[in-house]
Protein backbone atom coordinates (compact mmCIF):
# COMPACT_ATOMS: atom_id res chain seq x y z
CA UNK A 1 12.33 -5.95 -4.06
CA UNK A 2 11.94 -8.04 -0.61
CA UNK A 3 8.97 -8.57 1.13
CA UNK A 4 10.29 -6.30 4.51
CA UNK A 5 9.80 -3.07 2.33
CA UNK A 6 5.85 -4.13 1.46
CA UNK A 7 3.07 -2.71 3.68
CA UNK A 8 -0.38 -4.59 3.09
CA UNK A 9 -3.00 -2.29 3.66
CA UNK A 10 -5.80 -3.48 5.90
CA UNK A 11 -8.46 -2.23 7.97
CA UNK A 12 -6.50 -0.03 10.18
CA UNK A 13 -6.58 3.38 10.68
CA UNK A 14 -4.34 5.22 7.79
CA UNK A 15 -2.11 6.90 10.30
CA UNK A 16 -0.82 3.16 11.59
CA UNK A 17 0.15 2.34 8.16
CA UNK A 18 1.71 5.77 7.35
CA UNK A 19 4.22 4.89 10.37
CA UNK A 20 4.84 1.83 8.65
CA UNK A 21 6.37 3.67 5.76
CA UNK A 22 8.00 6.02 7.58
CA UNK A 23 9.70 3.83 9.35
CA UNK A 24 10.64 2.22 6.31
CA UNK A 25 11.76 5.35 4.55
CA UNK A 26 14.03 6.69 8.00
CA UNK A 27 15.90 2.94 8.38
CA UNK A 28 17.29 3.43 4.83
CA UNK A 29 14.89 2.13 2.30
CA UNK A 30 14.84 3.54 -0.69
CA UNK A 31 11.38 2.17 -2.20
CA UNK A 32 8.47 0.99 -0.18
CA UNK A 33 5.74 -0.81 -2.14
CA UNK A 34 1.75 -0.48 -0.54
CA UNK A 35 -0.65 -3.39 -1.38
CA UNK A 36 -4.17 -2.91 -0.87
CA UNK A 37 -7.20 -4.69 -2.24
CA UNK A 38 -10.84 -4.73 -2.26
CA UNK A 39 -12.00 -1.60 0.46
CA UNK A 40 -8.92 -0.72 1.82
CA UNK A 41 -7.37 0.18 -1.67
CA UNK A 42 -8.97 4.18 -0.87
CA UNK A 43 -6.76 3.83 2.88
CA UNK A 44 -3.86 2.95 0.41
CA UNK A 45 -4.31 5.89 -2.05
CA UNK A 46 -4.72 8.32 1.36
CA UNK A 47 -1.60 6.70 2.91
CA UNK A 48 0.78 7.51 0.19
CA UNK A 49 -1.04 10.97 0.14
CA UNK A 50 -0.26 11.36 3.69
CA UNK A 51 3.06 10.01 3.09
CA UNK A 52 3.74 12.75 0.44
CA UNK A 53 2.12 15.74 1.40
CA UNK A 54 2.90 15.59 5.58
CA UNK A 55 5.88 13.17 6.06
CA UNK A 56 8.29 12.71 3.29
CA UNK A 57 7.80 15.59 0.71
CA UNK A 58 10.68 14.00 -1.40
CA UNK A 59 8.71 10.90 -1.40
CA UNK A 60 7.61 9.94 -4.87
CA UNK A 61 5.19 7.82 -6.91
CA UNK A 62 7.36 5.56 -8.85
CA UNK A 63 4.38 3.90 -10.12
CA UNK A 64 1.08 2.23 -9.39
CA UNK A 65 -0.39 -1.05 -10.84
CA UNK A 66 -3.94 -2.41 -10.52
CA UNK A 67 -5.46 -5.82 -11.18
CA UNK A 68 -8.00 -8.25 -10.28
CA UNK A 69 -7.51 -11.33 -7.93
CA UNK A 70 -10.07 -14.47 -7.94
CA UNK A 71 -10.88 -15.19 -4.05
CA UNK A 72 -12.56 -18.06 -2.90
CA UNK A 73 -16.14 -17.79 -1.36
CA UNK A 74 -17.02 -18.98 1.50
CA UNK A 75 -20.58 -20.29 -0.26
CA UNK A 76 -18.03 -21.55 -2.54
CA UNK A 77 -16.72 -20.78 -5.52
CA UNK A 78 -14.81 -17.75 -6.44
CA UNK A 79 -15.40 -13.68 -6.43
CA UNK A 80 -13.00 -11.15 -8.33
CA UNK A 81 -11.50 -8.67 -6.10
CA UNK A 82 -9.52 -5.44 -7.10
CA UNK A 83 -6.27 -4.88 -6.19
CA UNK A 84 -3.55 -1.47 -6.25
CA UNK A 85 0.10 -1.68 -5.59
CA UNK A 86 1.67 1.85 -5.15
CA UNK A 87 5.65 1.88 -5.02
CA UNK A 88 7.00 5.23 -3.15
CA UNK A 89 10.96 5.84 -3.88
CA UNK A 90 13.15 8.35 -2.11
């Protein structure tokens, strides 16, 4: 797996990300791997929904892994964050 076939999942709409993976998928990748944490982990789950369902029906969820990651504070210290990583394969 290389780094060009991961989409990080932000703040942006859902829509900006699904073109990220479909743009993925149509240049000949076979697996594309969302990361989300924290918030946007819900945009994640409705991107490879979107992904599925609308775009690429043959898409599939080849799996999906959670965690926690320890963040640094700003008041210092750290926080635990969640964190999802969905892999779609074609």
């Amino acid at each position: 797996m290389t780094d060009e076939n991961v989409v990080y999942v932000g703040n942006k709409p859902p829509m900006s990300y699904v073109l990220a993976v479909t743009t993925q998928f149509n240049t000949g990748t076979s697996e594309v791997v969302l990361k989300a944490r924290g918030k946007a982990i819900s945009r994640a789950v409705d991107v490879a929904e979107i992904v599925r369902n609308r775009f690429i029906p043959e898409a599939q969820v080849a799996s999906i892994t959670t965690g926690t990651e320890e963040l640094p504070r700003k008041e210092g210290g750290t926080t635990n964050t969640s964190t999802i990583e969905i892999v779609l394969k074609k």
